[in-house]
Protein backbone atom coordinates (compact mmCIF):
# COMPACT_ATOMS: atom_id res chain seq x y z
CA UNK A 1 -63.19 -25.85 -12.12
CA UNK A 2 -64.52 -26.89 -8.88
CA UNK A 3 -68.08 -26.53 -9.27
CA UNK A 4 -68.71 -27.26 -5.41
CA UNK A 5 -66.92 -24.04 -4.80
CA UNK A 6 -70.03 -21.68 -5.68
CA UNK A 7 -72.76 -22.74 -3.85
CA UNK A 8 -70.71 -23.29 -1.05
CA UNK A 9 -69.81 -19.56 -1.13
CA UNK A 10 -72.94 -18.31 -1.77
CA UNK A 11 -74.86 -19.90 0.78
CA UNK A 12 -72.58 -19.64 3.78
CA UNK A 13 -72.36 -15.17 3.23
CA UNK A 14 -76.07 -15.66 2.68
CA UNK A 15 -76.68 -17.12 6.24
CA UNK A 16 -73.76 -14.27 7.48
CA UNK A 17 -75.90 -11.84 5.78
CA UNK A 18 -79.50 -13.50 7.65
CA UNK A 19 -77.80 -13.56 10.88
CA UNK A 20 -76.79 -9.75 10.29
CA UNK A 21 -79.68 -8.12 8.76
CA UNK A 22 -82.13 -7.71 12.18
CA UNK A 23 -79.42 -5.58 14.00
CA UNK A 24 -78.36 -3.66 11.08
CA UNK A 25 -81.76 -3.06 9.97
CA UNK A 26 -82.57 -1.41 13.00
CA UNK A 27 -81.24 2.56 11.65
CA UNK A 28 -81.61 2.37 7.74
CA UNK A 29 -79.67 5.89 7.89
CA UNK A 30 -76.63 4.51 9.27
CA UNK A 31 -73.92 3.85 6.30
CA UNK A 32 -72.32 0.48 6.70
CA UNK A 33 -69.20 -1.31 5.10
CA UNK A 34 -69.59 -4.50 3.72
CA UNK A 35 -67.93 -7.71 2.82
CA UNK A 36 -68.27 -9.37 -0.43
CA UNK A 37 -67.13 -13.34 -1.39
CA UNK A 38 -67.23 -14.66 -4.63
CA UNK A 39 -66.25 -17.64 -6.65
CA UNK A 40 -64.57 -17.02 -10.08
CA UNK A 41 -64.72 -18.80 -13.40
CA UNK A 42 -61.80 -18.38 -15.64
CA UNK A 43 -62.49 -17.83 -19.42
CA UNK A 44 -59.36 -17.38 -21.07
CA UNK A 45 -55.62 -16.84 -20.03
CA UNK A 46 -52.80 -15.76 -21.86
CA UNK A 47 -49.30 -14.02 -21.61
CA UNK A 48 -48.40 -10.80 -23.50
CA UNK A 49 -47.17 -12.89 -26.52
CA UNK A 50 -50.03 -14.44 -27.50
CA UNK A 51 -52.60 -17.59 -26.14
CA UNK A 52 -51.21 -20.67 -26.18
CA UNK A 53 -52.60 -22.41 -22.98
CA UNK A 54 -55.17 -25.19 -22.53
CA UNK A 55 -56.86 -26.55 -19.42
CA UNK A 56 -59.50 -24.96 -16.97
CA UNK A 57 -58.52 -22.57 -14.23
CA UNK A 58 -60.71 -21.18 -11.36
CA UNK A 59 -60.31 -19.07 -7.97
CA UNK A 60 -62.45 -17.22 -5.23
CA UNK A 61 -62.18 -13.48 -3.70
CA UNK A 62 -62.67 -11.68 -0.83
CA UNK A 63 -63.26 -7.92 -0.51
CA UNK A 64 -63.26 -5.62 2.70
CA UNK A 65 -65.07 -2.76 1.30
CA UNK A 66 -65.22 0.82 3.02
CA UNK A 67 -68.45 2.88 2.41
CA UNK A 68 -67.14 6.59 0.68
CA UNK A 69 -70.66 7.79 0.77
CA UNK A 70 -69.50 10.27 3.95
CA UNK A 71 -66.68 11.47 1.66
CA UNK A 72 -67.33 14.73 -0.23
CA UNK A 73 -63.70 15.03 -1.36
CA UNK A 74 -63.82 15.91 -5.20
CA UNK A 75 -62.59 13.36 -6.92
CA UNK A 76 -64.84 10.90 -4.67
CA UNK A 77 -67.70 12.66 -6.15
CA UNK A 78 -66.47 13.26 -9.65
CA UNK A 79 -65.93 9.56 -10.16
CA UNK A 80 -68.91 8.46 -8.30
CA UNK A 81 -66.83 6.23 -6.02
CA UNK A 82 -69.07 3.59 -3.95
CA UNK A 83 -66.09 2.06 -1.81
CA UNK A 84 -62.82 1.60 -1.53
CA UNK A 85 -61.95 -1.81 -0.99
CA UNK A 86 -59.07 -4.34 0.38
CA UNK A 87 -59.37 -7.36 -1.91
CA UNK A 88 -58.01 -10.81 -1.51
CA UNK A 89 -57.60 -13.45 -4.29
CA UNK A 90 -56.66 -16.40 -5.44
CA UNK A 91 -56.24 -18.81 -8.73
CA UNK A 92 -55.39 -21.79 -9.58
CA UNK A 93 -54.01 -23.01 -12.55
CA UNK A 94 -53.00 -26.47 -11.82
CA UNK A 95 -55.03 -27.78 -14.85
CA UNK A 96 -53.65 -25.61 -17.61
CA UNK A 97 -50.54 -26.44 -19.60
CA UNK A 98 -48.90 -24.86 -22.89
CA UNK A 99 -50.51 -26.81 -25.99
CA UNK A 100 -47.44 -27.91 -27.24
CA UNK A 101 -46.37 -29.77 -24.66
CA UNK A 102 -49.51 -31.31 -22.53
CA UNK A 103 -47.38 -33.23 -20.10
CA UNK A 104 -46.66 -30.16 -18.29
CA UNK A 105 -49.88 -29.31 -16.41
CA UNK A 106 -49.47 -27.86 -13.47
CA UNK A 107 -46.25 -25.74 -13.88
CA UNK A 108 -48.39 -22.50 -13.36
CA UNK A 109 -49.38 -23.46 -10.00
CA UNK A 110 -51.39 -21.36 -8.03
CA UNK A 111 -51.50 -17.41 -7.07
CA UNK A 112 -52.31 -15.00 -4.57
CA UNK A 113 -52.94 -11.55 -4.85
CA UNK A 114 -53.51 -8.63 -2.68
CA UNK A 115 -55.06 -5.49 -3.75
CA UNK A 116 -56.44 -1.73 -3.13
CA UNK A 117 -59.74 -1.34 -5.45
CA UNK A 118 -62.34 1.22 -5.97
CA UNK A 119 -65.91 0.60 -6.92
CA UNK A 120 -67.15 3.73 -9.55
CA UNK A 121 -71.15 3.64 -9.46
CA UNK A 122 -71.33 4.05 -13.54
CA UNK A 123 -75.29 3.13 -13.28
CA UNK A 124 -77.79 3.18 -10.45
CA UNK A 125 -81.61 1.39 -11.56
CA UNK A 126 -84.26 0.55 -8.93
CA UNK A 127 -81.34 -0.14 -6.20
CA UNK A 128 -79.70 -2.12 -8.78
CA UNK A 129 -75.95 -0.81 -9.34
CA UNK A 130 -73.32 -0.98 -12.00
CA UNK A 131 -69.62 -0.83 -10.79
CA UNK A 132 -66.69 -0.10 -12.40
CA UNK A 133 -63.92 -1.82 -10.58
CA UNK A 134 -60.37 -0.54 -10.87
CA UNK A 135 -57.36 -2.17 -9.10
CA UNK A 136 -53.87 -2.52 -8.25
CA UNK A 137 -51.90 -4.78 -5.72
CA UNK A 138 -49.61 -7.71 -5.39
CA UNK A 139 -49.67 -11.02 -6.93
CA UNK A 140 -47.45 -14.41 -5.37
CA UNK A 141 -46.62 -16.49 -7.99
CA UNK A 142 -46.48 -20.31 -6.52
CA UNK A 143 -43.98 -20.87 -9.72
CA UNK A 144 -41.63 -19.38 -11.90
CA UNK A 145 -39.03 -19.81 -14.81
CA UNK A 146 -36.26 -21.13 -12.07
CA UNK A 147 -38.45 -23.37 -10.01
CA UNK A 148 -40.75 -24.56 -12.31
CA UNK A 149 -39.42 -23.92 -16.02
CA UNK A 150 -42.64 -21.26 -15.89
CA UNK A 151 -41.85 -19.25 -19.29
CA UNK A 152 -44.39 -16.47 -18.21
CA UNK A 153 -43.13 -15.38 -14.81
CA UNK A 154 -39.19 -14.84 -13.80
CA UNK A 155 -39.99 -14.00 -9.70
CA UNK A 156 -42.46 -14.96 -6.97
CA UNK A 157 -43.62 -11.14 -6.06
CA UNK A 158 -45.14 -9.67 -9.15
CA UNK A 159 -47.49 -6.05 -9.51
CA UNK A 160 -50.61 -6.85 -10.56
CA UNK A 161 -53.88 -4.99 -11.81
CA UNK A 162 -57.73 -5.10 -12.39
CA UNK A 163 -60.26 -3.70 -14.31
CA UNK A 164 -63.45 -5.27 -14.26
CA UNK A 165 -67.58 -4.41 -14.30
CA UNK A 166 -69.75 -6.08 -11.29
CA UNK A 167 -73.72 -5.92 -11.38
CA UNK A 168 -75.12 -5.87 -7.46
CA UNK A 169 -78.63 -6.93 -7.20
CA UNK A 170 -80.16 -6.13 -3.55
CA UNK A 171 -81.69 -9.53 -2.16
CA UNK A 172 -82.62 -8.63 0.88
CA UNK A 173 -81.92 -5.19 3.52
CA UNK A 174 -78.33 -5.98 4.41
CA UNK A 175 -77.26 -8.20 1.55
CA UNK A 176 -76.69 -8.02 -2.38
CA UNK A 177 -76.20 -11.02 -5.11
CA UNK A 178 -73.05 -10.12 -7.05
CA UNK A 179 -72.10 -11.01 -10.76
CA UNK A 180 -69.02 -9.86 -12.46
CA UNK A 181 -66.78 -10.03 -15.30
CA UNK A 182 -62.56 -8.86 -15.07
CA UNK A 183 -59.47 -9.00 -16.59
CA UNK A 184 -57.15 -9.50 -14.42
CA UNK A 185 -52.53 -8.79 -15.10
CA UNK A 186 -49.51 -9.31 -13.15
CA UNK A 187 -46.07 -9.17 -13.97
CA UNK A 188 -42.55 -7.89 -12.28
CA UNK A 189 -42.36 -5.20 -14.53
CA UNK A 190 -39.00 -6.38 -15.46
CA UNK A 191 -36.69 -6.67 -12.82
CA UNK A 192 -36.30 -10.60 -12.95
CA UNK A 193 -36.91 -11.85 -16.35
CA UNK A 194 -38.82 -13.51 -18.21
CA UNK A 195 -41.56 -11.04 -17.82
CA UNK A 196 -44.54 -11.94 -20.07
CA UNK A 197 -46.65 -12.51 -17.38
CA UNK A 198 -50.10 -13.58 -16.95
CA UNK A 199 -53.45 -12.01 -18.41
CA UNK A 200 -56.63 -13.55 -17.34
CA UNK A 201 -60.45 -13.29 -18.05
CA UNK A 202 -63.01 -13.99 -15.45
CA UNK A 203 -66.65 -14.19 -14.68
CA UNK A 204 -67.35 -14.52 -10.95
CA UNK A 205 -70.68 -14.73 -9.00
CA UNK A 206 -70.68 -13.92 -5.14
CA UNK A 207 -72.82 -12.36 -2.48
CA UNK A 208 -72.26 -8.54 -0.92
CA UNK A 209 -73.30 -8.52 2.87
CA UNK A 210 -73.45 -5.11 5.10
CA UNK A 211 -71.31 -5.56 8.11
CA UNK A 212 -72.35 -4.07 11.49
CA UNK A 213 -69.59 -1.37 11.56
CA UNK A 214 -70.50 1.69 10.72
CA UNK A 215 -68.07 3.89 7.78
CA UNK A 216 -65.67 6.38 9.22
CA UNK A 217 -64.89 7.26 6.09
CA UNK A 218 -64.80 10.93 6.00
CA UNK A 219 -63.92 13.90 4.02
CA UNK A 220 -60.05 14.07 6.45
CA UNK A 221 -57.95 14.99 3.93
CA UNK A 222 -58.36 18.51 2.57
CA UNK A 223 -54.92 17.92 0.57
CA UNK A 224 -55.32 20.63 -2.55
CA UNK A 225 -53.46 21.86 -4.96
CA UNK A 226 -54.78 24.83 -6.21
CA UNK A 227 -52.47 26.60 -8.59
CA UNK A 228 -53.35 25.64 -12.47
CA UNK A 229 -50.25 25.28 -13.82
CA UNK A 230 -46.86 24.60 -12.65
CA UNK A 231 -43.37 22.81 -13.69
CA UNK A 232 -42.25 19.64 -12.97
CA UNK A 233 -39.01 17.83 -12.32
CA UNK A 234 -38.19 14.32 -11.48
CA UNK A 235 -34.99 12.00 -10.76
CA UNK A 236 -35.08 8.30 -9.80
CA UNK A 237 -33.37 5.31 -10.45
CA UNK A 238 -34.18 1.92 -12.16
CA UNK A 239 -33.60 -1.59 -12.44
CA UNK A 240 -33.96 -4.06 -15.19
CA UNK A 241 -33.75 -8.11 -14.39
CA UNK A 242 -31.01 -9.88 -16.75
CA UNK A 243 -32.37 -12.15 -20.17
CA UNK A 244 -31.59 -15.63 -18.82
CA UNK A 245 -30.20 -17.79 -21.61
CA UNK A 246 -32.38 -20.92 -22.71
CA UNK A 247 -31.45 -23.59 -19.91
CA UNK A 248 -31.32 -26.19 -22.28
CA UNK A 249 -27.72 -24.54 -23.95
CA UNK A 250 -26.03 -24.63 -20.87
CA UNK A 251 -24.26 -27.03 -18.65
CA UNK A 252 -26.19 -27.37 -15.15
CA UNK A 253 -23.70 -25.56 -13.57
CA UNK A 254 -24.26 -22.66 -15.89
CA UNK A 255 -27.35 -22.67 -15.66
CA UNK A 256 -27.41 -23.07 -11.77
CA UNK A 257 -25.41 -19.67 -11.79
CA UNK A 258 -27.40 -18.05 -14.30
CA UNK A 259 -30.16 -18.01 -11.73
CA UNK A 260 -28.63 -16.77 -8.78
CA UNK A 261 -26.64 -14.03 -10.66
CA UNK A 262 -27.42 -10.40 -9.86
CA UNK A 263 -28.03 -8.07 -13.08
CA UNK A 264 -26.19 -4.92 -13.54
CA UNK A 265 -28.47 -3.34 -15.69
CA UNK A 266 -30.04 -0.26 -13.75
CA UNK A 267 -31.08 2.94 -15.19
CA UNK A 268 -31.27 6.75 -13.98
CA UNK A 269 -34.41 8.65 -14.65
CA UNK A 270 -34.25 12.34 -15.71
CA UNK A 271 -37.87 13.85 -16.15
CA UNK A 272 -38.39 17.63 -16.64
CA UNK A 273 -41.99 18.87 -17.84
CA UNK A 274 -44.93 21.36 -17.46
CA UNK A 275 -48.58 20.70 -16.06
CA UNK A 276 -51.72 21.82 -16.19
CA UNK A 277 -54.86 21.40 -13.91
CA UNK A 278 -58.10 21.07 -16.09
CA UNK A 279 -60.38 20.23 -13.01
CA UNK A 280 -59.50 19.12 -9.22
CA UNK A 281 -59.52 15.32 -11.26
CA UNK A 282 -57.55 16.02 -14.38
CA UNK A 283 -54.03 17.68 -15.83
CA UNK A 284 -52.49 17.22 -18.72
CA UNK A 285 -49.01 17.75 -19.60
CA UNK A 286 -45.50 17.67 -21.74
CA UNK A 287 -42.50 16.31 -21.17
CA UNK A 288 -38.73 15.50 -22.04
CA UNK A 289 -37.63 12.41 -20.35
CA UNK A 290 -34.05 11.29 -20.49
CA UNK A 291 -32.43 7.20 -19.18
CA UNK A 292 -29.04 7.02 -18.47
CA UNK A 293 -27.59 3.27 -18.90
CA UNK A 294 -25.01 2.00 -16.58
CA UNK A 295 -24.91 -0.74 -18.68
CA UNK A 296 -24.71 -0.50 -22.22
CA UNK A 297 -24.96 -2.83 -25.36
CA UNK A 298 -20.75 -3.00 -25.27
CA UNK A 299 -20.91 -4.01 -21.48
CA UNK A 300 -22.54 -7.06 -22.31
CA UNK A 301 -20.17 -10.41 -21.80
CA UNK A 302 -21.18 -13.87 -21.59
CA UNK A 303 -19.98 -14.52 -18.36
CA UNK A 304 -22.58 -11.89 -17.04
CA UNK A 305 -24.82 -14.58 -19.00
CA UNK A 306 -26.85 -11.97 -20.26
CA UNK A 307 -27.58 -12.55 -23.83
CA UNK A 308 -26.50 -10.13 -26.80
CA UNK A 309 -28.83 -7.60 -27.02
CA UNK A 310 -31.12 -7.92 -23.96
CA UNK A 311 -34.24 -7.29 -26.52
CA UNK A 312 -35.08 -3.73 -25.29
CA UNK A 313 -33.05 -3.30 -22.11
CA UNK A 314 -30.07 -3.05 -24.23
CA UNK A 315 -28.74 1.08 -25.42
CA UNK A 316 -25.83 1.57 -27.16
CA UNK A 317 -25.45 4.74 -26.22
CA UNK A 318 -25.36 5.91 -22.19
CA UNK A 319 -28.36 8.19 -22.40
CA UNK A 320 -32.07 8.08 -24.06
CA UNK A 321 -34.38 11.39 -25.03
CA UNK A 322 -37.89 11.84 -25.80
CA UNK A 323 -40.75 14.01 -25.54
CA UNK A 324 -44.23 12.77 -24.37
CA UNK A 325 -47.59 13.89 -23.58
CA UNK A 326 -49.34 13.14 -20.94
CA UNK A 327 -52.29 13.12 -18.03
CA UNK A 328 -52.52 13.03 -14.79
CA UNK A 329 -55.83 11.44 -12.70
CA UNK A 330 -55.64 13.11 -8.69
CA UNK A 331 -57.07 11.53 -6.03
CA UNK A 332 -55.98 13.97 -3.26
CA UNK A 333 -52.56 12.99 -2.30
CA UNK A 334 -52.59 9.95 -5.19
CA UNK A 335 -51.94 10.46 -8.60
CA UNK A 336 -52.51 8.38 -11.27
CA UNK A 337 -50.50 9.13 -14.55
CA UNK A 338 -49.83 7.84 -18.23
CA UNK A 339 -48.01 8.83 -20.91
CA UNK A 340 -47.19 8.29 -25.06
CA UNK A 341 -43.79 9.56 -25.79
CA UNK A 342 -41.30 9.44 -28.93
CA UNK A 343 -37.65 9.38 -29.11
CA UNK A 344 -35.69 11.49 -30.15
CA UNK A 345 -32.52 10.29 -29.35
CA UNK A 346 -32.71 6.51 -29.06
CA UNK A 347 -29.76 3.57 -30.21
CA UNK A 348 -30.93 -0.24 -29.63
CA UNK A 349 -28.95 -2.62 -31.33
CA UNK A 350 -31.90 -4.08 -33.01
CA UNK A 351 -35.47 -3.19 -34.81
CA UNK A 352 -35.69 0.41 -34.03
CA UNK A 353 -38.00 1.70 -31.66
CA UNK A 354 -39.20 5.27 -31.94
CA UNK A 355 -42.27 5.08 -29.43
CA UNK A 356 -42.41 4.46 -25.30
CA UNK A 357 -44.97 4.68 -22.70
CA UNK A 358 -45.28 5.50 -19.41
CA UNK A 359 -47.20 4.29 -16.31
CA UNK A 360 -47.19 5.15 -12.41
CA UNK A 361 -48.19 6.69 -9.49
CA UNK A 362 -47.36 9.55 -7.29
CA UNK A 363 -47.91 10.19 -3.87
CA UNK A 364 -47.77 13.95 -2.51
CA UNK A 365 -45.87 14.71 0.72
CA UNK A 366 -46.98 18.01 0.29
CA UNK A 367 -47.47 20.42 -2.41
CA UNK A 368 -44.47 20.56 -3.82
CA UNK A 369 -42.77 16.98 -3.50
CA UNK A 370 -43.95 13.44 -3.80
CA UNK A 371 -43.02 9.91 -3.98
CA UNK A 372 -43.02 8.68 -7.73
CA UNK A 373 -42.99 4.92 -9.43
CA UNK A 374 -43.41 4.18 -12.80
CA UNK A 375 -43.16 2.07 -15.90
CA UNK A 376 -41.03 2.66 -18.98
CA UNK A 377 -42.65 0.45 -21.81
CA UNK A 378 -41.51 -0.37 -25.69
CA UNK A 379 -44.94 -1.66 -26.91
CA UNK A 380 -46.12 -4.73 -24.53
CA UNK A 381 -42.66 -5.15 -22.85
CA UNK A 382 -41.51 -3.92 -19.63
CA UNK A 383 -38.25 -1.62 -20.33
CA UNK A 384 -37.43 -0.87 -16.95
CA UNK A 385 -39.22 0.44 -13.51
CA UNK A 386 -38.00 3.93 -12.19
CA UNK A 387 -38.45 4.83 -8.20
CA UNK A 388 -37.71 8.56 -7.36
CA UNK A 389 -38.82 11.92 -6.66
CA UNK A 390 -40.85 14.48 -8.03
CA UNK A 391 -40.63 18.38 -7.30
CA UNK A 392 -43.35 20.63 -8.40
CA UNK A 393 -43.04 24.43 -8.97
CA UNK A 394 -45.66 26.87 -9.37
């Protein structure tokens, strides 16, 4: 790593935060957002089969973070959120390269990520505070399998997500020393294979400095729901990226084409269950979900170059069934949900799978319809994503 790339940030948000303290100093009462810059340390990266990179990798962040402290909106004060924050960063991975093959450093490249965070005060000490840092975005991928032979990533635009603790240790009125640790994901949850994607673990070390503008963020959105229970039904549609075939088996011009083509494999969603408010923050719920394929096992030709079985896109059957359990985390109009399902009626053309998750998010138009996307998964691979609509009856 670029060792230069520390000091250099610390010191030049330290004079920011000098230059800034006598004005904002001047009404201690006054809430403030801040901006925070660090420089990250990576300690070990790996995709979801397993570690088998070498090299050093390192990057730097920037965070735009809005002061919730005006907001008495439930889950604000349930969680204990700090801020809400818009967070840049970047990585490079020019130095690492798979240990089998050391002559190909550099085929990661570099990547940029975009990303909507929340800081969750878990522990307050003598001004000292300990933040739990949740967050999902965008990643751009420099590389990928079709540019760069990249075996982890199959498109440029990839989702990505953190989850990571920072310590903030005041320094002076207007400014805090920062030290974190994260892991941080991103993949393309399957629409452009291969899909492995990238897991990384980071340290980082930066400075937190209070901005003159003052937080206007307020307690707007009186979005409830208040009904306990109610029944739910969703329909959306999917799309899963085609298996490319191992470039060294075909010709050029296969392979050329093999890139370029456009998979046919897209799914229909069918999701029909009943939910249950435990709080204003939590519900819980079951489910039956049902896939239709459009493209099935027998659909599969070689001229589609899609291999034989896709490894878990692949149904003989058109439809899928299972049943799942599940919760639901509301933050007014967003809703964060997960689920653990089993199939009942399932037919892949290889190992058996009997379990499935589920990941997404929902966003309420009003109380009885939102926005929906989420994430079908057969253990640590992406299955397919599902975009649709969600209707709630109470």
């Amino acid at each position: 790593m670029n060792k230069r790339l520390f000091p250099f940030l610390f010191f030049i948000t330290l004079y920011y935060s000098a230059a800034n303290a006598q004005s904002i100093k001047k009404d201690s009462a006054v809430l403030f957002n801040s901006i925070s810059v660090s420089g990250t340390e990576g300690l070990v990266i790996f995709g979801a089969r397993g570690n088998n990179l070498g090299g050093n990798f390192w990057g730097a962040e920037v965070a735009y973070n809005l002061n919730l402290k005006n907001n008495y909106s439930d889950w604000v004060r349930m969680l204990r959120a700090k801020n809400a924050s818009i967070v840049f960063s970047y990585f490079n991975l020019e130095n690492l390269y798979l240990t089998n093959n050391p002559g190909n450093k550099g085929f990661l490249g570099n990547d940029y990520s975009l990303l909507g965070s929340l800081q969750l005060n878990i522990l307050q000490l003598n001004k000292v505070d300990l933040l739990l840092t949740p967050g999902l975005g965008l990643t751009y991928a420099s590389t990928t399998y079709q540019t760069n032979n990249n075996p982890y990533v199959g498109s440029h635009l990839n989702l990505a997500a953190q989850f990571g603790l920072k310590l903030e240790v005041p320094i002076s009125t207007s400014s805090k020393l920062q030290l974190g640790a994260d892991l941080f994901h991103y993949s393309n949850a399957a629409f452009k294979l291969p899909n492995s994607g990238i897991n990384n673990l980071n340290t980082s070390i930066g400075i937190v400095s209070d901005l003159n503008s003052k937080t206007n963020i307020g307690n707007s959105d009186v979005f409830k729901i208040n009904n306990k229970s109610a029944f739910e039904f969703g329909l959306g549609i999917g799309h899963r990226g085609l298996l490319p075939i191992d470039k060294g088996t075909l010709p050029p011009a296969d392979s050329t084409k093999q890139a370029n083509a456009n998979s046919r494999l897209n799914n229909a969603g069918f999701y029909i269950g009943y939910n249950y408010r435990l709080n204003s923050l939590l519900s819980i719920r079951a489910a039956t979900d049902i896939v239709y394929y459009f493209v099935t096992y027998r659909d599969v030709t070689y001229p589609d170059y899609l291999s034989t079985t896709q490894e878990y896109g692949s149904s003989i059957d058109r439809l899928s069934v299972g049943t799942s359990i599940g919760s639901d985390l509301w933050l007014g109009r967003f809703v964060f949900e997960a689920d653990y399902g089993y199939y009942l009626l399932l037919k892949y053309p290889k190992t058996p799978i009997k379990t499935y998750w589920k990941f997404g998010a929902k966003y309420y138009l009003n109380k009885w319809l939102a926005l929906e996307a989420k994430e079908y998964l057969h253990g640590t691979e992406a299955h397919y994503a599902n975009f649709g609509l969600l209707f709630r009856v109470e």
